[in-house]
Each structure stands twice: as C-alpha cells, then as structure tokens.
C-alpha atoms as a PDB file:
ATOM      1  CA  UNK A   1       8.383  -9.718  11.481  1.00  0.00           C
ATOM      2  CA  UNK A   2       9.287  -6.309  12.809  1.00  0.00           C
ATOM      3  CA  UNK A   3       7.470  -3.085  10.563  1.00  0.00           C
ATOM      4  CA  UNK A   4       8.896  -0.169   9.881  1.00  0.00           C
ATOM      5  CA  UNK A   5       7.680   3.237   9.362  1.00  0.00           C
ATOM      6  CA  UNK A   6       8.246   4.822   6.168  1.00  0.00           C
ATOM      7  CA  UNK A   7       7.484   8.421   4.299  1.00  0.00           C
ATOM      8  CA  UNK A   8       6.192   8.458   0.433  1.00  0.00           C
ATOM      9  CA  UNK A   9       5.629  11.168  -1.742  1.00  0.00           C
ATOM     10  CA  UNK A  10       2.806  10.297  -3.612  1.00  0.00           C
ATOM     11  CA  UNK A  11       0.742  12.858  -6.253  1.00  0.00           C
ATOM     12  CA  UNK A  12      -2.227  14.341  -3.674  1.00  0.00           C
ATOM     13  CA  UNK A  13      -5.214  13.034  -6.278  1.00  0.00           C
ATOM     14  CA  UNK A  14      -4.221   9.829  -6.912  1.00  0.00           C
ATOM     15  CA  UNK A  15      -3.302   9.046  -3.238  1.00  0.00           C
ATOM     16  CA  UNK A  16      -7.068  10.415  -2.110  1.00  0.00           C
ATOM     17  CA  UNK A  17      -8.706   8.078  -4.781  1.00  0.00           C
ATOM     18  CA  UNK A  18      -6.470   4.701  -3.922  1.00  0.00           C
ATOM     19  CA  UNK A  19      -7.740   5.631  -0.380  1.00  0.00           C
ATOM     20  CA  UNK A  20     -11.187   5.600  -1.570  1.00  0.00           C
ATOM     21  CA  UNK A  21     -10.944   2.569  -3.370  1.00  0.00           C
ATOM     22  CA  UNK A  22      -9.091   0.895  -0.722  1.00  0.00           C
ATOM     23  CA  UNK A  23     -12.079   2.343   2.279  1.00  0.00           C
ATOM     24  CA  UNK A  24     -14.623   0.776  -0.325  1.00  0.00           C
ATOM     25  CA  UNK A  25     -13.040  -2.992  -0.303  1.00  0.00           C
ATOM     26  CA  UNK A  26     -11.878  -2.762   3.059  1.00  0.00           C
ATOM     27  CA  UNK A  27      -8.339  -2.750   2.598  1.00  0.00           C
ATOM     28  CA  UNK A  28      -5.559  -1.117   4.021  1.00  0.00           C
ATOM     29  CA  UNK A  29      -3.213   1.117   2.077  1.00  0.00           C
ATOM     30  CA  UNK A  30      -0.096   0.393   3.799  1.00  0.00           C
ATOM     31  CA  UNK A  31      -1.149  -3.769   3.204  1.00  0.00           C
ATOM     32  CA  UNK A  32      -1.326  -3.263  -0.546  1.00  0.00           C
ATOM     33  CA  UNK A  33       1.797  -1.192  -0.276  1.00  0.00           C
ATOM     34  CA  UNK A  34       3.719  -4.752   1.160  1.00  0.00           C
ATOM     35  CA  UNK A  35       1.592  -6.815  -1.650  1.00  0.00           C
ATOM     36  CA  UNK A  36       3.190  -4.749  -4.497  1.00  0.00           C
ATOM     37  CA  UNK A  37       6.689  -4.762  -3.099  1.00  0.00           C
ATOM     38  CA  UNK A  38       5.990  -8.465  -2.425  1.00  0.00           C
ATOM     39  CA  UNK A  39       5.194  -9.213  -5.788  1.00  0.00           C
ATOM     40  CA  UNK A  40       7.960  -6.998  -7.160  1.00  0.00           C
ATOM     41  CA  UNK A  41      10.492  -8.954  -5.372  1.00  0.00           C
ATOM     42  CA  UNK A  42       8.909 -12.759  -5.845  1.00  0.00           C
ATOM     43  CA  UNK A  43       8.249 -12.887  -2.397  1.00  0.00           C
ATOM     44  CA  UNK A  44       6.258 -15.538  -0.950  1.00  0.00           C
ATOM     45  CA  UNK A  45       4.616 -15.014   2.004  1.00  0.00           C
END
C-alpha cells in the first residue's frame, strides 16, 4: 500500500513526551499514528 506524507499540528510538550515514550518501547510515531486511525475506522489489517 502506497504512504503518504502528512503535516499535524500537535501541542510541542505532549508531542516531545509521546516521542519519548515511543524511543523507550521502540516504536515508531508515525506506526502508532496508522494503529489509532486503524482502530478508529475498524480496520483490520
């Protein structure tokens, strides 16, 4: 499946401690973005 690039505005703090979190478990933000949108829209994958 083809990505695509988009642009968020997210509030500065919260964005640096998701990245944190994410570095810790060694996950990738933009990964976790597709789970929640996934999971939003019943999405199997």
């Amino acid at each position: 499946m083809p990505s695509r690039n988009v642009t968020l505005s997210v509030d500065s703090d919260l964005y640096d401690k998701y990245k944190e979190h994410c570095k810790k478990k060694g996950l990738l933000i933009s990964r976790q973005f597709e789970i929640m949108i996934e999971e939003q829209l019943g999405v199997e994958t």
